[in-house]
Protein backbone atom coordinates (compact mmCIF):
# COMPACT_ATOMS: atom_id res chain seq x y z
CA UNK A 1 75.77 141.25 97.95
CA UNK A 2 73.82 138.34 99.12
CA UNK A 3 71.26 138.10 102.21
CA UNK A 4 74.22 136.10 104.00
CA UNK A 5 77.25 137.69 105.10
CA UNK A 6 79.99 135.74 105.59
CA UNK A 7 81.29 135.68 109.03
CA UNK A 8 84.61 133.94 110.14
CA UNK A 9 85.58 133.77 113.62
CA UNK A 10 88.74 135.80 115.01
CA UNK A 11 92.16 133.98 113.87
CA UNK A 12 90.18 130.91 112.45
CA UNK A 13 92.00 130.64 109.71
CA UNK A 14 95.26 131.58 111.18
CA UNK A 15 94.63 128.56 113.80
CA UNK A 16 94.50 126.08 111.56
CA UNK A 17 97.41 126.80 109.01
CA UNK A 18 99.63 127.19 112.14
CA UNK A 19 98.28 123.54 113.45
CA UNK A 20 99.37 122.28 110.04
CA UNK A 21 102.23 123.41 109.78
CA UNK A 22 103.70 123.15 113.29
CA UNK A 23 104.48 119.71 113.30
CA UNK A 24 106.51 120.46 110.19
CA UNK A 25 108.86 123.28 110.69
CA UNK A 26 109.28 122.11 114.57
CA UNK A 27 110.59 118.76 113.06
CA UNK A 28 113.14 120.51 110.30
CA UNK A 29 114.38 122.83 112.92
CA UNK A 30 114.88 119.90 115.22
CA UNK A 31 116.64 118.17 112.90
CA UNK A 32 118.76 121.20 112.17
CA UNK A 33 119.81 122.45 115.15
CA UNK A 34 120.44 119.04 116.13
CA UNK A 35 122.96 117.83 113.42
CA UNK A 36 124.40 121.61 114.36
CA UNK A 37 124.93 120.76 118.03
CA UNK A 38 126.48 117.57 117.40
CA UNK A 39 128.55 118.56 114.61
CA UNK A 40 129.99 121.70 116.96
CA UNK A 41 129.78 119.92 119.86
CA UNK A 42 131.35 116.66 119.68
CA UNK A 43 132.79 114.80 122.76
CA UNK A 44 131.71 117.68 125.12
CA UNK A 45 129.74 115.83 127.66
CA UNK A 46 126.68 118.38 127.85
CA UNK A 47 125.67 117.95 124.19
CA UNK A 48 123.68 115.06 125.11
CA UNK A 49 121.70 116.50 127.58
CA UNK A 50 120.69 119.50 125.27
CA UNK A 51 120.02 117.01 122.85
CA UNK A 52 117.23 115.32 124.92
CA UNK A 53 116.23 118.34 126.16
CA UNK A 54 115.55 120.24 122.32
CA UNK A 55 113.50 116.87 121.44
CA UNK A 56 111.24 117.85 124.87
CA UNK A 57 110.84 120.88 123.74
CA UNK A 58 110.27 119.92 119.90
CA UNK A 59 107.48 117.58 121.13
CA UNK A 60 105.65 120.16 123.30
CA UNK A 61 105.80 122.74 120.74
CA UNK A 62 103.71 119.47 118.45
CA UNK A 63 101.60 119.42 120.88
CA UNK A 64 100.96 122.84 121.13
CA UNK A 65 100.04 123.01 117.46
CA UNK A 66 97.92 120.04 117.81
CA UNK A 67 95.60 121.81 120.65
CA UNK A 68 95.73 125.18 118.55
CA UNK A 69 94.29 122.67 115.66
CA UNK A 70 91.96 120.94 118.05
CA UNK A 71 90.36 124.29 119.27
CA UNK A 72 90.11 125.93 115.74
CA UNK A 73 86.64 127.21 115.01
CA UNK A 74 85.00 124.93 112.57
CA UNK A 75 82.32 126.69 110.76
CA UNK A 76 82.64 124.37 107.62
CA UNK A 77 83.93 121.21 105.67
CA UNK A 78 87.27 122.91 104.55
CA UNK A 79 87.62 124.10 108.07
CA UNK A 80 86.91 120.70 109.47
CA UNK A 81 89.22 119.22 106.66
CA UNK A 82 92.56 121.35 107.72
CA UNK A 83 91.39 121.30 111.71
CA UNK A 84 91.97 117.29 111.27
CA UNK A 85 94.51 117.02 108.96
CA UNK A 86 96.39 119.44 111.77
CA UNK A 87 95.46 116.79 114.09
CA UNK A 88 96.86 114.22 112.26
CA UNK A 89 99.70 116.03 111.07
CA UNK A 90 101.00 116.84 114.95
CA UNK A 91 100.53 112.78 116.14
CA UNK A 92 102.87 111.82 112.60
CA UNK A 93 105.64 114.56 113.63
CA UNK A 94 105.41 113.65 117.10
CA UNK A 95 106.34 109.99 116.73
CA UNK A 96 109.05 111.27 114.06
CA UNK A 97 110.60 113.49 116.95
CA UNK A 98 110.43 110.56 118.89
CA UNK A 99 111.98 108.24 116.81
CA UNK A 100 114.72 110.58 116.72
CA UNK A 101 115.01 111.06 120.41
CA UNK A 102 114.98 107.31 121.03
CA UNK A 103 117.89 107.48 118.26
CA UNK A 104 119.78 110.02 120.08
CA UNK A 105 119.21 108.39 123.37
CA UNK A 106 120.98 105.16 122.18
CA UNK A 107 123.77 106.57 119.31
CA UNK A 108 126.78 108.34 120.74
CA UNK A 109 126.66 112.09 119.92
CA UNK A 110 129.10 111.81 117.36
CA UNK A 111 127.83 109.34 115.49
């Protein structure tokens, strides 16, 4: 063993795989359950409303990834790297969740 012992801080690398890959899985399960409520749910009038309101809570569970990401310790490059790319990766599936809001804002449900 070497004169330096490598210490990581609580959860650091936890923190940042989850701010990768929250924009991700928060998108496909948006997508999901949202061809799944409009497929089941066509013509009722509330389907539209929990449309809108799953993309609200798709984009704040983005931006919860993004501050986990932002607040990841960052004790080197790699570290840096993936606390970034998390960044990065929560603003791209944000504006994908919102392109798909604005889409279901304007389209009928059942289109």
């Amino acid at each position: 063993m070497g004169a330096k012992a490598a210490v990581k801080a609580p959860g650091g690398d936890l923190a940042l795989w989850s701010g990768i890959l929250t924009g991700p899985i928060v998108f496909a399960m948006d997508l999901t359950i949202g061809y799944a409520l409009a497929n089941t749910r066509c013509g009722k009038p509330a389907t539209a409303l929990w449309l809108h309101v799953m993309t609200a809570v798709s984009l704040a569970a983005v931006a919860a990834g993004a501050v986990v990401a932002a607040r990841a310790p960052r004790e080197n490059e790699r570290a840096e790297f993936m606390a970034r790319f998390g960044l990065m990766n929560a603003a791209l599936f944000a504006i994908v969740i919102v392109a798909i809001g604005i889409a279901r804002f304007v389209l009928h449900v059942c289109y």
